[in-house]
C-alpha atoms as a PDB file:
ATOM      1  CA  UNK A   1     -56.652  18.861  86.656  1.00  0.00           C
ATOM      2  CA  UNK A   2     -57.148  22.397  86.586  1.00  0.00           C
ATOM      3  CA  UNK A   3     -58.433  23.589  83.677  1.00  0.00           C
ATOM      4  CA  UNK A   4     -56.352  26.651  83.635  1.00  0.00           C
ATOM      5  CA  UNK A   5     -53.394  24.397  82.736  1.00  0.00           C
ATOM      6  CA  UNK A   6     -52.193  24.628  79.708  1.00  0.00           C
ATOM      7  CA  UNK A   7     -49.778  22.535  77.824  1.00  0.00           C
ATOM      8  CA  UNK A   8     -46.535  24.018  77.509  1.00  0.00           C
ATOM      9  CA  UNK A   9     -44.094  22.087  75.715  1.00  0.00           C
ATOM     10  CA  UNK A  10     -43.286  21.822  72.359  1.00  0.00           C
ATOM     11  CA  UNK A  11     -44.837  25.595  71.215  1.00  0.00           C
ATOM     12  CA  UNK A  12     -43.037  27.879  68.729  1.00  0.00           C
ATOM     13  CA  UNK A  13     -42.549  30.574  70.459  1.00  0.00           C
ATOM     14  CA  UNK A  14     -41.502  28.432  73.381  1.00  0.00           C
ATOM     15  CA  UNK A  15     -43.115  28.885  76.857  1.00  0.00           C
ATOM     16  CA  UNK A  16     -42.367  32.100  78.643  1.00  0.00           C
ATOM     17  CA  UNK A  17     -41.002  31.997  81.980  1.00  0.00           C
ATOM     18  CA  UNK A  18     -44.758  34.137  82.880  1.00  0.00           C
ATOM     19  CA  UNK A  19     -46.622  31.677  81.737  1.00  0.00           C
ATOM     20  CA  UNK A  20     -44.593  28.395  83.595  1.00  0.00           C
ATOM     21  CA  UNK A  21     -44.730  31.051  86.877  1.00  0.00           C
ATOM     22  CA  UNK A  22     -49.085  31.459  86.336  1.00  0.00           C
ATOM     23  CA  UNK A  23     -48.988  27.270  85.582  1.00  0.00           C
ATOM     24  CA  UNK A  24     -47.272  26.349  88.944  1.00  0.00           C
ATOM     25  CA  UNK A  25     -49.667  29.428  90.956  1.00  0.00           C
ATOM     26  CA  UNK A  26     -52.346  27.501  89.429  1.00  0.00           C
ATOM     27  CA  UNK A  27     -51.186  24.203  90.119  1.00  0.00           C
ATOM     28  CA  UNK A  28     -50.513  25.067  93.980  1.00  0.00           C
ATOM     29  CA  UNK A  29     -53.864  26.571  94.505  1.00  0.00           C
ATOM     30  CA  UNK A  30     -55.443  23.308  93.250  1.00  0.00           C
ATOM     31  CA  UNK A  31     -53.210  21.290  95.334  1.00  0.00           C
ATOM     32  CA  UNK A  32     -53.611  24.070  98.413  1.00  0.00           C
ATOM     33  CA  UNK A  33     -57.591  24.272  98.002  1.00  0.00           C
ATOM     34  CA  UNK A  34     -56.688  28.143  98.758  1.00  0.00           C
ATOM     35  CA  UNK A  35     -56.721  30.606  96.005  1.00  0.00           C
ATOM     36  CA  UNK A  36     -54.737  33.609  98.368  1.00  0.00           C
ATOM     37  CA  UNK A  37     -52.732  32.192 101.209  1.00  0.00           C
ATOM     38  CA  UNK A  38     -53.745  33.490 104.612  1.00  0.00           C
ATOM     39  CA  UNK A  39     -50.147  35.943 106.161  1.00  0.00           C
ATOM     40  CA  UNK A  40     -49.636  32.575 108.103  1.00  0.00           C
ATOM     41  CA  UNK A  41     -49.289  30.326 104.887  1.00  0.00           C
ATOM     42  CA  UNK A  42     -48.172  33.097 102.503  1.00  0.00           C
ATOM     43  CA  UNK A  43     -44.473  32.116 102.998  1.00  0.00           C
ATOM     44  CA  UNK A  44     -44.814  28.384 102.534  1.00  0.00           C
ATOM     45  CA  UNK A  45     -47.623  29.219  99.414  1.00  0.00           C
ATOM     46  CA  UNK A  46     -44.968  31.310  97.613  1.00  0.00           C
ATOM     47  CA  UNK A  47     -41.686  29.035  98.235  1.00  0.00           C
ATOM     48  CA  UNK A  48     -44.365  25.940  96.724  1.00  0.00           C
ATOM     49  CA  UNK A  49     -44.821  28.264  93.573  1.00  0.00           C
ATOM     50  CA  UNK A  50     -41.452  28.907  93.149  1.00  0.00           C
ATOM     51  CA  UNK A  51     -40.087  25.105  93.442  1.00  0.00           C
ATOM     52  CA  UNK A  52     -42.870  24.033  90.901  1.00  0.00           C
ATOM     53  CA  UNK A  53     -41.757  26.866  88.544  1.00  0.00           C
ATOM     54  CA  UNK A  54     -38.519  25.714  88.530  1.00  0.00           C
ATOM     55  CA  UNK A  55     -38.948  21.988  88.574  1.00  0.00           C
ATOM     56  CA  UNK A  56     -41.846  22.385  85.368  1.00  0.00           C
ATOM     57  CA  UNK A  57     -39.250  25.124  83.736  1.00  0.00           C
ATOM     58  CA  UNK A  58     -36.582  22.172  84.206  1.00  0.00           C
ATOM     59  CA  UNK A  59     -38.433  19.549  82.605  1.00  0.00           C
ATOM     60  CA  UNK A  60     -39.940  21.757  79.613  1.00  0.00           C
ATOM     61  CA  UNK A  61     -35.960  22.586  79.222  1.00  0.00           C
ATOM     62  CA  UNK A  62     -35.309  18.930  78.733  1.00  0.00           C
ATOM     63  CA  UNK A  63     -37.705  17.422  77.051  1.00  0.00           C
ATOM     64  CA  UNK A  64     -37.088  15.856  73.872  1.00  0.00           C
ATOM     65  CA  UNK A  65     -39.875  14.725  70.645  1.00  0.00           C
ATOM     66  CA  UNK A  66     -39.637  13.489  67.408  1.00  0.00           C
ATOM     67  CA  UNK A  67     -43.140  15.487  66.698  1.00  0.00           C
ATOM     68  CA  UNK A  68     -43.584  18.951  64.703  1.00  0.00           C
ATOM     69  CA  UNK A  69     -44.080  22.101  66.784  1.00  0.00           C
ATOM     70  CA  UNK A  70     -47.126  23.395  67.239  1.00  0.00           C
ATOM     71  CA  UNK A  71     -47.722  27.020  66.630  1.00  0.00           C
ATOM     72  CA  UNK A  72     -50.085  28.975  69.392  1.00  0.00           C
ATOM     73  CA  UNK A  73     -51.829  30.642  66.782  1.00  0.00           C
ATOM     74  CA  UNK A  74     -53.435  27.629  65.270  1.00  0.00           C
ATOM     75  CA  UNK A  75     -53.405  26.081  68.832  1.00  0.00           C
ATOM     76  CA  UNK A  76     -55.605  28.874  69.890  1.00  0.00           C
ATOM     77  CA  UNK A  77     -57.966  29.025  67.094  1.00  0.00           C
ATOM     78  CA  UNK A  78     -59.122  25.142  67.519  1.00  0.00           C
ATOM     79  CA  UNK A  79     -59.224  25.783  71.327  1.00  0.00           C
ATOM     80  CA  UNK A  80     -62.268  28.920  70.656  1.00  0.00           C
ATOM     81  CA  UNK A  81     -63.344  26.202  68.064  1.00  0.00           C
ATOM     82  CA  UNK A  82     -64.076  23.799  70.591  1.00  0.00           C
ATOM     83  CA  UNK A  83     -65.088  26.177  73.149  1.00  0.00           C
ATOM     84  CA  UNK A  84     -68.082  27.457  70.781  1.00  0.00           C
ATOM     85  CA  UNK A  85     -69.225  23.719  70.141  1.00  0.00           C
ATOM     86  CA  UNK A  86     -69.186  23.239  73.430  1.00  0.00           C
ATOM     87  CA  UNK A  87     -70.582  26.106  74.930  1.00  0.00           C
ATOM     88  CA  UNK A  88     -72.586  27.180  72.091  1.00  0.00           C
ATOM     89  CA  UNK A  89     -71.108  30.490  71.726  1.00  0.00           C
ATOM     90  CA  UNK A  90     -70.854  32.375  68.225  1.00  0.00           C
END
C-alpha cells in the first residue's frame, strides 16, 4: 500500500474531511499508476477520488471499537521515532 496512507480511524481530533479527500487522491493514483490524469482521463480520475472519499468518509463514520483513542500528537511523535531508527536521522 501506499505509504502515504495513513490510518484514519479512531483519532481524537477525528479525521478531517482534507485529509480522507488527500487519502482517496492517493489511493487512486496507486490504483491509476498516474500521479496527474492526462485532459482525457481527468474526468473519470476526479469522479474515482470523489466516490473513494465518500465511501472511506462512510465507513470511518461507522465504525465502531471497544479500544482507547489515540491522540495524533503521541501518534506522531513514535512515527519520527521510528523514522530516525530507521533512517538514521537525528
Amino acid at each position: 500500500m501506499c505509504r502515504n496512507i495513513k490510518t484514519l480511524f479512531n483519532f481524537d481530533p477525528p479525521a478531517t474531511t482534507d485529509e480522507v479527500e488527500a487519502s482517496s487522491l492517493q489511493f487512486v493514483r496507486k490504483l491509476s499508476g498516474m500521479n496527474k490524469p492526462s485532459k482525457a482521463n481527468e474526468e473519470a480520475f476526479y469522479l474515482a477520488v470523489e466516490r473513494v472519499a465518500a465511501a472511506a468518509q462512510e465507513m470511518l463514520n461507522t465504525l465502531v471499537t471497544a479500544a482507547p483513542v489515540r491522540d495524533r500528537g503521541v501518534e506522531a511523535a513514535r512515527a519520527k521515532q521510528r523514522a530516525a531508527l530507521r533512517f538514521g536521522v537525528k
